[in-house]
C-alpha atoms as a PDB file:
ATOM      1  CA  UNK A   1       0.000   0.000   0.000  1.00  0.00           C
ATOM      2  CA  UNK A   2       1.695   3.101  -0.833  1.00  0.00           C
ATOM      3  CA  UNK A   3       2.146   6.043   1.261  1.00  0.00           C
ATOM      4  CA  UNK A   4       3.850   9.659   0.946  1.00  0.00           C
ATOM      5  CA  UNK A   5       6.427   9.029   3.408  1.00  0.00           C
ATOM      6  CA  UNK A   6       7.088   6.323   6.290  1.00  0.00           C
ATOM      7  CA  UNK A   7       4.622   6.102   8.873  1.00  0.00           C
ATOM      8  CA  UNK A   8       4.900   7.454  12.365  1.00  0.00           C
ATOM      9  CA  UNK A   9       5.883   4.931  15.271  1.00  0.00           C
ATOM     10  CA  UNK A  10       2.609   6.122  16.267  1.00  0.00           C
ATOM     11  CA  UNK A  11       0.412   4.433  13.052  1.00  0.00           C
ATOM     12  CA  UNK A  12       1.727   0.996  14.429  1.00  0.00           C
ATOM     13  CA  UNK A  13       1.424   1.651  18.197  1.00  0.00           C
ATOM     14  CA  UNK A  14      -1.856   2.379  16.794  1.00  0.00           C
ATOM     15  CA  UNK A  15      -2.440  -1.161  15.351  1.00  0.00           C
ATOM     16  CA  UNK A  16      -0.244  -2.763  18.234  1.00  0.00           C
ATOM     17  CA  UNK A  17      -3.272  -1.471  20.489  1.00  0.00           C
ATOM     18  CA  UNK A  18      -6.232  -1.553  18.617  1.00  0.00           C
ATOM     19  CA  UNK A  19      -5.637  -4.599  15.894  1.00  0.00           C
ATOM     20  CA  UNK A  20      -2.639  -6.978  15.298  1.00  0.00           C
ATOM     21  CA  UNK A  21       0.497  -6.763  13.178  1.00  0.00           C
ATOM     22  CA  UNK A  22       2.764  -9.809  11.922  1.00  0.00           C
ATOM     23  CA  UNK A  23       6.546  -9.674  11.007  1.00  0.00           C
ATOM     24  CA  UNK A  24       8.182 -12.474   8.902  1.00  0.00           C
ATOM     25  CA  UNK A  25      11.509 -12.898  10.217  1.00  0.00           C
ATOM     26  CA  UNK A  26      14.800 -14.683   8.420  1.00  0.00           C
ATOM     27  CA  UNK A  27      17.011 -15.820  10.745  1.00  0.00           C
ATOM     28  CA  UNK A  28      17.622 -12.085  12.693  1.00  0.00           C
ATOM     29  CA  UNK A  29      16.580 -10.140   9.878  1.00  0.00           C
ATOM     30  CA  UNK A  30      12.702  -8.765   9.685  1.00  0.00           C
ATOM     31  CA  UNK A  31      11.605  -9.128   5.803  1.00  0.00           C
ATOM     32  CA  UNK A  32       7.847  -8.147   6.345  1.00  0.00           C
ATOM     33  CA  UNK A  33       5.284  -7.374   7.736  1.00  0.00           C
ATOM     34  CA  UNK A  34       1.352  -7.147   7.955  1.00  0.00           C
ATOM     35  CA  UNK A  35      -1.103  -5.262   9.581  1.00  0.00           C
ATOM     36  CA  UNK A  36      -4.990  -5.980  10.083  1.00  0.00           C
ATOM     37  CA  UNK A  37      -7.394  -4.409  12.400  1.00  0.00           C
ATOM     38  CA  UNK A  38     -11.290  -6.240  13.071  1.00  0.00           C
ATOM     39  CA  UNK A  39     -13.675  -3.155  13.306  1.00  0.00           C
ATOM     40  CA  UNK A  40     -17.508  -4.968  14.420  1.00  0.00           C
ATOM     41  CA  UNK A  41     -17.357  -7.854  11.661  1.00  0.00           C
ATOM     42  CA  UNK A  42     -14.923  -6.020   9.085  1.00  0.00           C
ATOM     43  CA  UNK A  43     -11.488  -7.405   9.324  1.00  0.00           C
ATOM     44  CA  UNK A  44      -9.247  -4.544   6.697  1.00  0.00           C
ATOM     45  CA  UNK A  45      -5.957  -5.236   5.615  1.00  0.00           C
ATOM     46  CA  UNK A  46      -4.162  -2.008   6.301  1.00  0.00           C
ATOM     47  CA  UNK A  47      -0.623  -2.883   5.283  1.00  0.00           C
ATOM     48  CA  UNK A  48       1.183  -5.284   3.954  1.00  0.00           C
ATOM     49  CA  UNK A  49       5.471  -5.196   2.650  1.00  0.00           C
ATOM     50  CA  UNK A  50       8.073  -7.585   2.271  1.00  0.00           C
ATOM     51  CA  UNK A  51      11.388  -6.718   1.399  1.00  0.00           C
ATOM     52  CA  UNK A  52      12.282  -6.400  -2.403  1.00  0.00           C
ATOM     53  CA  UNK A  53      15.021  -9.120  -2.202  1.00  0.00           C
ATOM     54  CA  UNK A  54      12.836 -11.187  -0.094  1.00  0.00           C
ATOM     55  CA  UNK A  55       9.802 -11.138  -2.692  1.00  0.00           C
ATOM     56  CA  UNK A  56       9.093 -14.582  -4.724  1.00  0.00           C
ATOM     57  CA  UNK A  57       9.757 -16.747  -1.414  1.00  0.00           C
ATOM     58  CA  UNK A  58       6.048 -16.696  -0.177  1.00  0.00           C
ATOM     59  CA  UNK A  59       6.660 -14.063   2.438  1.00  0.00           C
ATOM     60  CA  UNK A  60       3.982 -12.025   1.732  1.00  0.00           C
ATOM     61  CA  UNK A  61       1.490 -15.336   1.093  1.00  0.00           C
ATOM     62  CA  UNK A  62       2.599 -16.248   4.413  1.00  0.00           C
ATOM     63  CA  UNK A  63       2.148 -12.939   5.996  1.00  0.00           C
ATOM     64  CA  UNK A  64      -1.791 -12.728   4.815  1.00  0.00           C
ATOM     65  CA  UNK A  65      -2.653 -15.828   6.130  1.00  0.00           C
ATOM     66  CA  UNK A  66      -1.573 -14.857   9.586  1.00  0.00           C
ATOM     67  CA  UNK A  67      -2.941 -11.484   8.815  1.00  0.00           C
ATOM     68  CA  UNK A  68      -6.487 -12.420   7.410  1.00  0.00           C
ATOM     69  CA  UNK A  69      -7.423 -15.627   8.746  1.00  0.00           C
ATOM     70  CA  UNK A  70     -10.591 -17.606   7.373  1.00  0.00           C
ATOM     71  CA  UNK A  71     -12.612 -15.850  10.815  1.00  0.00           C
ATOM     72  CA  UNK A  72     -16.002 -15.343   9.273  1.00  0.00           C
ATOM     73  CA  UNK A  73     -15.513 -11.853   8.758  1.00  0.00           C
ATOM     74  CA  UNK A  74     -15.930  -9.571   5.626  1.00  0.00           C
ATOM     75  CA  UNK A  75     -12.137  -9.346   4.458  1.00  0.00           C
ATOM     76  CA  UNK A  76     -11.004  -6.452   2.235  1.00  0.00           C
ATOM     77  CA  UNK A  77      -7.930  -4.612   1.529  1.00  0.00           C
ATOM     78  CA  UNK A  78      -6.862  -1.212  -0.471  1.00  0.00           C
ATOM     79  CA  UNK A  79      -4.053  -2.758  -2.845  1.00  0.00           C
ATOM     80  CA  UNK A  80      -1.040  -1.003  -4.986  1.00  0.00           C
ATOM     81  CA  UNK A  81      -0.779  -0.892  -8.443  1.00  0.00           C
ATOM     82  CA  UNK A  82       1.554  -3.757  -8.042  1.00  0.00           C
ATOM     83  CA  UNK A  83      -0.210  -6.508 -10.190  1.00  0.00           C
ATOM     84  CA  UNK A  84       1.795  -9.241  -7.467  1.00  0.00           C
ATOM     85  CA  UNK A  85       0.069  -7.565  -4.658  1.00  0.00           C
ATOM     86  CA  UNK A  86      -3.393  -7.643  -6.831  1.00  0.00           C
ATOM     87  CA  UNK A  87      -2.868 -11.380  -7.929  1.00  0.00           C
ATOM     88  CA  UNK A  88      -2.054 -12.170  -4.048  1.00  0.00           C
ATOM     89  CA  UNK A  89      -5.304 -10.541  -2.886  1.00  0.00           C
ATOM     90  CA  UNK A  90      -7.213 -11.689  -5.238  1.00  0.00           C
ATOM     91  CA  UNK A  91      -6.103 -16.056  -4.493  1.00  0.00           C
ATOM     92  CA  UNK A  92      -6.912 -14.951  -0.994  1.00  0.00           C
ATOM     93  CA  UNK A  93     -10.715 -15.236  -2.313  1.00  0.00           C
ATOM     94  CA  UNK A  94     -10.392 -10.568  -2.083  1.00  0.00           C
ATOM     95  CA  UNK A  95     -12.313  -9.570  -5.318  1.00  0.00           C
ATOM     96  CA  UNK A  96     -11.214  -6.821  -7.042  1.00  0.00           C
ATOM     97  CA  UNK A  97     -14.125  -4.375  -7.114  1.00  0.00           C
ATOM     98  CA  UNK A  98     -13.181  -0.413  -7.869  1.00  0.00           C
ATOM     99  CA  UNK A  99     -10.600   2.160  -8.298  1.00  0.00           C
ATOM    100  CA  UNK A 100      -9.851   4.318  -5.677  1.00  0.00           C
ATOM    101  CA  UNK A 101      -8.715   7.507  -6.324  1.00  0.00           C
ATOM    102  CA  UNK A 102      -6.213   9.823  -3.849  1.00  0.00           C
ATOM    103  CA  UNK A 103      -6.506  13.320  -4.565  1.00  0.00           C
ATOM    104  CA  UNK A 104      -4.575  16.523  -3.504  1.00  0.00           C
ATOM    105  CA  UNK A 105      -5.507  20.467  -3.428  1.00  0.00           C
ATOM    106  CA  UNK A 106      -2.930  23.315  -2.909  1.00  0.00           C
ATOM    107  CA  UNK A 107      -4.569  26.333  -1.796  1.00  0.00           C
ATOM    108  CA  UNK A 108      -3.166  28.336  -4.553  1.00  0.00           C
ATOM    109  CA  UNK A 109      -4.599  25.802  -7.007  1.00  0.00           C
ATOM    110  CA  UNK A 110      -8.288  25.856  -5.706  1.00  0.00           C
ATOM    111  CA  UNK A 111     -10.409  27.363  -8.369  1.00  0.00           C
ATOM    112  CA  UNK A 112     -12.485  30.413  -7.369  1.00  0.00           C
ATOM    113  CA  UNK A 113     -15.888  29.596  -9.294  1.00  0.00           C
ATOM    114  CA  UNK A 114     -15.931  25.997  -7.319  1.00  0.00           C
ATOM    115  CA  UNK A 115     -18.816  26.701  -4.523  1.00  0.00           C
ATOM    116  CA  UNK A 116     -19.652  25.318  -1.172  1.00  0.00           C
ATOM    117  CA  UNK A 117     -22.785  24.087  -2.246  1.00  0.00           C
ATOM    118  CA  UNK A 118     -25.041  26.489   0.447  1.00  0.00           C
ATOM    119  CA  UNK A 119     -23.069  24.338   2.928  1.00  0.00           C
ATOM    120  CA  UNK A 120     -22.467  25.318   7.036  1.00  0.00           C
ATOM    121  CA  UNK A 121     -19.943  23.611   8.515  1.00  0.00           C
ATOM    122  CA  UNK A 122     -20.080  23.508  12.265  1.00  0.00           C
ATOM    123  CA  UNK A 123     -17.757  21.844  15.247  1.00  0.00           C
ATOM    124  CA  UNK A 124     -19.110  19.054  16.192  1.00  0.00           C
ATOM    125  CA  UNK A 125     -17.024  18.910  19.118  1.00  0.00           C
ATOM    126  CA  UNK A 126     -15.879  15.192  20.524  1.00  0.00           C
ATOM    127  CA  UNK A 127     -15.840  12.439  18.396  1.00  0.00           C
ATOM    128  CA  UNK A 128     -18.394  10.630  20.334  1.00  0.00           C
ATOM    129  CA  UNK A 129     -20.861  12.569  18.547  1.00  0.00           C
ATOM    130  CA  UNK A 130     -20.265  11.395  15.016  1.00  0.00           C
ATOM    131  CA  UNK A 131     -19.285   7.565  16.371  1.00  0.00           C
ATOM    132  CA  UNK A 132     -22.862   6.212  15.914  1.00  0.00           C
ATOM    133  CA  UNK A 133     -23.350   7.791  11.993  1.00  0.00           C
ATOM    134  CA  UNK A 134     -19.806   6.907  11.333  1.00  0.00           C
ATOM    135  CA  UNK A 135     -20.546   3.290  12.220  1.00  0.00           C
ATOM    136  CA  UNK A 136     -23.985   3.045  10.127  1.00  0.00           C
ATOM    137  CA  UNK A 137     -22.842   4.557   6.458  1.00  0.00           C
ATOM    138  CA  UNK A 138     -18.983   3.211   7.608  1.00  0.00           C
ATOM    139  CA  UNK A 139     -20.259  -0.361   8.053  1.00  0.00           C
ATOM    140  CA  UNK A 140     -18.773  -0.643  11.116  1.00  0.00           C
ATOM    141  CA  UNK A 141     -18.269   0.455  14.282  1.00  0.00           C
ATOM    142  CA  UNK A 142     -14.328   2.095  15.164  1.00  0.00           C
ATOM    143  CA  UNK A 143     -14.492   4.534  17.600  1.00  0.00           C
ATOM    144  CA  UNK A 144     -11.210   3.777  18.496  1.00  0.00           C
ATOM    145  CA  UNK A 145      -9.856   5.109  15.377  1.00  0.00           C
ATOM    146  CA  UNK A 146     -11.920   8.317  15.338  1.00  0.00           C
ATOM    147  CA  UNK A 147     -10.547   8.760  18.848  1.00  0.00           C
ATOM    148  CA  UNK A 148      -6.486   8.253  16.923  1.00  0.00           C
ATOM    149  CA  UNK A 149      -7.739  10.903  14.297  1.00  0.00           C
ATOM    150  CA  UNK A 150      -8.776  13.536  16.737  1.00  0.00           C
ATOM    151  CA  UNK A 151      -5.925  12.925  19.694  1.00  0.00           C
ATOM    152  CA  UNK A 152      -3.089  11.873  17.387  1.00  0.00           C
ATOM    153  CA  UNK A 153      -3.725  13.202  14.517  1.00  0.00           C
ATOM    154  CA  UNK A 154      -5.099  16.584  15.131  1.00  0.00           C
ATOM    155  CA  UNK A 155      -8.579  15.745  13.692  1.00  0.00           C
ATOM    156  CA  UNK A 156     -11.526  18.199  13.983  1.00  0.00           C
ATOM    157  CA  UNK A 157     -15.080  16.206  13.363  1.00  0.00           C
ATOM    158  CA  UNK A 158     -17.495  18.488  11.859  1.00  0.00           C
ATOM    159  CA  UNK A 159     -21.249  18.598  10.972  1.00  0.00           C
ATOM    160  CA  UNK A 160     -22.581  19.670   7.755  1.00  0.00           C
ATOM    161  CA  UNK A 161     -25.746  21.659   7.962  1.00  0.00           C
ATOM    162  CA  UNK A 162     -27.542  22.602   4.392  1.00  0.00           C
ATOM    163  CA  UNK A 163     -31.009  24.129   3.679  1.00  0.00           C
ATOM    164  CA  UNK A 164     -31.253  23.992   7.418  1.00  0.00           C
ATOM    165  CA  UNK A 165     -30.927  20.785   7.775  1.00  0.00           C
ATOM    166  CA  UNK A 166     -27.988  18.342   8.805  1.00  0.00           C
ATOM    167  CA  UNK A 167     -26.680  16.828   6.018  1.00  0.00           C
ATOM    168  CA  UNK A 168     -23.611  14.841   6.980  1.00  0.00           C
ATOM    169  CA  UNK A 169     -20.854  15.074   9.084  1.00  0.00           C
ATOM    170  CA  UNK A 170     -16.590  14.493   8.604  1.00  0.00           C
ATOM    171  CA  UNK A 171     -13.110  14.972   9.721  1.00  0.00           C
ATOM    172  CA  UNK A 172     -10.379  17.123   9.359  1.00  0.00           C
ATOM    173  CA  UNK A 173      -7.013  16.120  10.425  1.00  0.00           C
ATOM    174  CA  UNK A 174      -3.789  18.107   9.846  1.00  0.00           C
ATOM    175  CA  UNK A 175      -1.329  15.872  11.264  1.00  0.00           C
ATOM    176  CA  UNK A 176      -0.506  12.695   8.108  1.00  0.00           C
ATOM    177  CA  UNK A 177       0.479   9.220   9.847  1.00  0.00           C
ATOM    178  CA  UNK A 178       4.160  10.075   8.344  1.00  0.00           C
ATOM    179  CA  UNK A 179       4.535  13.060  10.254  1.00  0.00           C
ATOM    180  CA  UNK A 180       5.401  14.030  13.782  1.00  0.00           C
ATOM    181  CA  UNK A 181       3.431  17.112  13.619  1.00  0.00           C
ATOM    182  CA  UNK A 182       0.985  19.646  12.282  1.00  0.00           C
ATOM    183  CA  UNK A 183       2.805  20.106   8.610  1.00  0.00           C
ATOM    184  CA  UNK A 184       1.617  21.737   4.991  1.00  0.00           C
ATOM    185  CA  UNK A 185      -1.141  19.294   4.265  1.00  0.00           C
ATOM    186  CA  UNK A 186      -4.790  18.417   6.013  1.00  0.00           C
ATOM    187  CA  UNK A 187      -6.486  15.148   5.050  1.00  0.00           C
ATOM    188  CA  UNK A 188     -10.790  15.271   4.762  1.00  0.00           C
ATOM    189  CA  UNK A 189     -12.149  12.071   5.896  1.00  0.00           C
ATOM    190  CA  UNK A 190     -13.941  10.056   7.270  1.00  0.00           C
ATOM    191  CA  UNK A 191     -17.001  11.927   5.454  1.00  0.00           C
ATOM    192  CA  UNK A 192     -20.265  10.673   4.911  1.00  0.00           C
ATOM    193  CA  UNK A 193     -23.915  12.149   4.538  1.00  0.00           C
ATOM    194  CA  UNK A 194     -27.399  11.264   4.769  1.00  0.00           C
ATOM    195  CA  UNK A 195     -28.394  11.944   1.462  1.00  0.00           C
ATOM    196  CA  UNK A 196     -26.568  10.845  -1.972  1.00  0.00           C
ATOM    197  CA  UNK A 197     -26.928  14.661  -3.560  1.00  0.00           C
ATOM    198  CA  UNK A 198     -25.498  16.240  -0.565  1.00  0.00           C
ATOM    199  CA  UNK A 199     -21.896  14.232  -1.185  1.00  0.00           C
ATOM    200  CA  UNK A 200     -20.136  16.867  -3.898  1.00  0.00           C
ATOM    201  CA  UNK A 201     -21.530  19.940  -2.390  1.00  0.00           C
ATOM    202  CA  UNK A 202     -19.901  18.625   1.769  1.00  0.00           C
ATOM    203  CA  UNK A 203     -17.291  17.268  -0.068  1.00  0.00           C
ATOM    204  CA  UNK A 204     -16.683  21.023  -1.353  1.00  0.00           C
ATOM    205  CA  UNK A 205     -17.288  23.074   1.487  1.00  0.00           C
ATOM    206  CA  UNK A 206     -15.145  20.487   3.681  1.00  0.00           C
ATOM    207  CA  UNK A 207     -12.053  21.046   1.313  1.00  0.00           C
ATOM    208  CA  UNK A 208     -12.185  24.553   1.610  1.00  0.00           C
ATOM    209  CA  UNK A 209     -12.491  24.906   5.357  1.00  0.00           C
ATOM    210  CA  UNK A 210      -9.478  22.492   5.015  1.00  0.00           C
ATOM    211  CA  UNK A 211      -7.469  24.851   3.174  1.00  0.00           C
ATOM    212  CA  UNK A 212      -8.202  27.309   5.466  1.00  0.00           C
ATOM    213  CA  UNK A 213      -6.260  25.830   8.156  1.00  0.00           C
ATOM    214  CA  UNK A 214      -3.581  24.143   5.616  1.00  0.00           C
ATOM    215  CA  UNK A 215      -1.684  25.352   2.096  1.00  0.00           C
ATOM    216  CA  UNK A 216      -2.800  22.015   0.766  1.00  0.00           C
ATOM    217  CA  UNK A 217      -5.807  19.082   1.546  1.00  0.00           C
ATOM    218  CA  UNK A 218      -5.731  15.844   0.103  1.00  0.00           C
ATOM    219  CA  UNK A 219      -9.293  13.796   0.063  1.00  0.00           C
ATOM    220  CA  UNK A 220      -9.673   9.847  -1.195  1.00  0.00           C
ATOM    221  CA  UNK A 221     -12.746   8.533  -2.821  1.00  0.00           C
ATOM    222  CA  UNK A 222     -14.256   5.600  -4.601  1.00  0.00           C
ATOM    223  CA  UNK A 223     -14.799   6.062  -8.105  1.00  0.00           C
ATOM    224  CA  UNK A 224     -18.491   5.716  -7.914  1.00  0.00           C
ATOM    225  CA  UNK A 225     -18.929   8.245  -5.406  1.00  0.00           C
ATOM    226  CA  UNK A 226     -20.486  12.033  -6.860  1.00  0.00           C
ATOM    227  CA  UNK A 227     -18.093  14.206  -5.298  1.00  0.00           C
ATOM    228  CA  UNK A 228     -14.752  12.944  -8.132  1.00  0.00           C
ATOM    229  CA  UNK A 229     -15.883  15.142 -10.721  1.00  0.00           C
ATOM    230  CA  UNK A 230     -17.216  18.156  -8.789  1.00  0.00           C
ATOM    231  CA  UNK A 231     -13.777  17.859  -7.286  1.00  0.00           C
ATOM    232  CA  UNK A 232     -11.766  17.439  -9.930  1.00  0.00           C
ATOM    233  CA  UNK A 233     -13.665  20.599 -11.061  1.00  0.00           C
ATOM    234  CA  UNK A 234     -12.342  22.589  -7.960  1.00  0.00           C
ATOM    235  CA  UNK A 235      -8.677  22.107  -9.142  1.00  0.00           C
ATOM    236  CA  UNK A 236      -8.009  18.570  -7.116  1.00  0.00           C
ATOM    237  CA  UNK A 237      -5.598  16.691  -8.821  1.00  0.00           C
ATOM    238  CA  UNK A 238      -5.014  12.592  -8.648  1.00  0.00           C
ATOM    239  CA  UNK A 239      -1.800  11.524  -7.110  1.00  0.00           C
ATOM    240  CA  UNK A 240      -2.600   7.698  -7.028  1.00  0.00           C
ATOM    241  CA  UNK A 241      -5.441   5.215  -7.782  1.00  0.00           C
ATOM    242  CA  UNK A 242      -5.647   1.789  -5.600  1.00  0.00           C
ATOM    243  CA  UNK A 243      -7.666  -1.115  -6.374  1.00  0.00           C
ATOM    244  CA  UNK A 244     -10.150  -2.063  -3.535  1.00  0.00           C
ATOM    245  CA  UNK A 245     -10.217  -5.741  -3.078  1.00  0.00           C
ATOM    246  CA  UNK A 246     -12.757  -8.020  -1.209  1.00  0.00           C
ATOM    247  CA  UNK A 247     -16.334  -7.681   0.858  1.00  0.00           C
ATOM    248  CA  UNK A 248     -17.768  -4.153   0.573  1.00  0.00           C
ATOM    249  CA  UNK A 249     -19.137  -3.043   3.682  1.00  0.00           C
ATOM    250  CA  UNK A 250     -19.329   0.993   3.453  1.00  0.00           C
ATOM    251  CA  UNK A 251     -22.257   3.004   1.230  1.00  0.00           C
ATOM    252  CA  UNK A 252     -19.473   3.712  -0.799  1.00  0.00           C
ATOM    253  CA  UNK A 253     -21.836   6.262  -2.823  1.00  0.00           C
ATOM    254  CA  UNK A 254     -22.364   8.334   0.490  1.00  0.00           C
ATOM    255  CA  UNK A 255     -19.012   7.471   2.355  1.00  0.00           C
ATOM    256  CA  UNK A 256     -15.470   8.897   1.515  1.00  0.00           C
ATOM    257  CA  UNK A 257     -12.573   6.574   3.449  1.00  0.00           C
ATOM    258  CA  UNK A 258     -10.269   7.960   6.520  1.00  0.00           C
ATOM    259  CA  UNK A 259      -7.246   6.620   4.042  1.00  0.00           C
ATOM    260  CA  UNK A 260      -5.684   3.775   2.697  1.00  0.00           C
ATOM    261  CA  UNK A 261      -4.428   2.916   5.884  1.00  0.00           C
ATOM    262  CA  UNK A 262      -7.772   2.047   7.890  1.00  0.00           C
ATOM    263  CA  UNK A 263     -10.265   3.109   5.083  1.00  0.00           C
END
């Protein structure tokens, strides 16, 4: 699974605590490793990397078997572009369903005639308040990674109110699992709303409060899902498309993902 940078000791404490990770080892030497994490009756493949001269020796067969045990569970997975990593997956019974785009926003690059949609964003203060809605369009329950976004990760969750109603709700984090701090780039997600139509305009309006707070924003979204265009309209560029692989679980037309890392 790719990422812009290596993850924080904090993204595995993270899975250490809340799900389980597996090394291969080689005599002394680690050559891989895997990480899964069981959210309600989801079990999500979040990483998964053996070592380039360690590849063709059924490491990273090995690995997923420990990782993604035949438990009853859906099983899924966000893979590379890496047709090994696809052909892996896919053995391991994980059907290849739909691209899944990553996209990134600089400030700069934002295009002025892209509206909010009539969209009010409001605080929704602690995560407990968007655990419940997160777990029913989500397809399953995690509050202990909201609680990660919003302590380690500097995550705000917000409400979207439109027409004067509540439309959805989201978070904003400005801390990426590969950094130590606040840096140059907010993430959107998890965002979801109640109605379909309501996706591209609280898509919008939560990119731009984004980039209020950060000089760039970067969102991820299923290919099916009505906010790609609008925001490939507002200047959003693609900087890598995954493949997800296995059970669907999430209203993938209403939800956009936290990340690769725990969707």
């Amino acid at each position: 699974m790719p990422s812009a940078g290596p993850p924080s000791p904090d993204t595995y404490r993270h899975h250490l605590d809340h799900g389980e990770l597996w090394v291969a080892q080689n005599a002394d030497r680690i050559v891989g490793f895997a990480c899964s994490d069981v959210r309600g009756q989801v079990r999500y493949l979040s990483d998964l990397f053996v070592r380039s001269d360690a590849q063709h020796a059924g490491v990273g067969r090995a690995l997923l078997e420990q990782a993604m045990p035949a438990d009853g569970r859906l099983h899924a997975t966000l893979s590379s572009k890496d047709p090994r990593a696809q052909a892996l997956y896919a053995r391991a019974g994980m059907t290849p369903r739909w691209p899944h785009f990553a996209l990134s926003l600089e400030r700069d690059h934002l295009r002025g005639d892209a509206p909010a949609g009539g969209v009010a964003i409001v605080e929704a203060g602690d995560v407990e308040a968007i655990e419940d809605i997160d777990a029913e369009i989500g397809g399953r329950p995690r509050p202990q990674d909201l609680r990660y976004f919003a302590d380690r990760l500097s995550g705000t969750a917000l409400w979207f109110e439109r027409a004067g109603r509540r439309a959805g709700y989201g978070m904003v984090t400005l801390v990426r699992p590969w950094m130590a701090a606040a840096g140059d780039e907010a993430h959107v997600g998890p965002l979801a709303v109640f109605d379909g139509a309501d996706g591209p305009a609280c898509a919008t309006a939560a990119v731009r409060w984004a980039l209020e707070r950060a000089p760039s924003v970067a969102i991820d979204l299923p290919a099916m899902h009505p906010a790609l265009r609008p925001l490939l309209d507002a200047g959003c560029r693609i900087t890598y498309v995954e493949l997800f692989m296995g059970d669907e679980f999430a209203d993938t037309r209403r939800y956009l993902p936290s990340g690769s890392d725990l969707f």
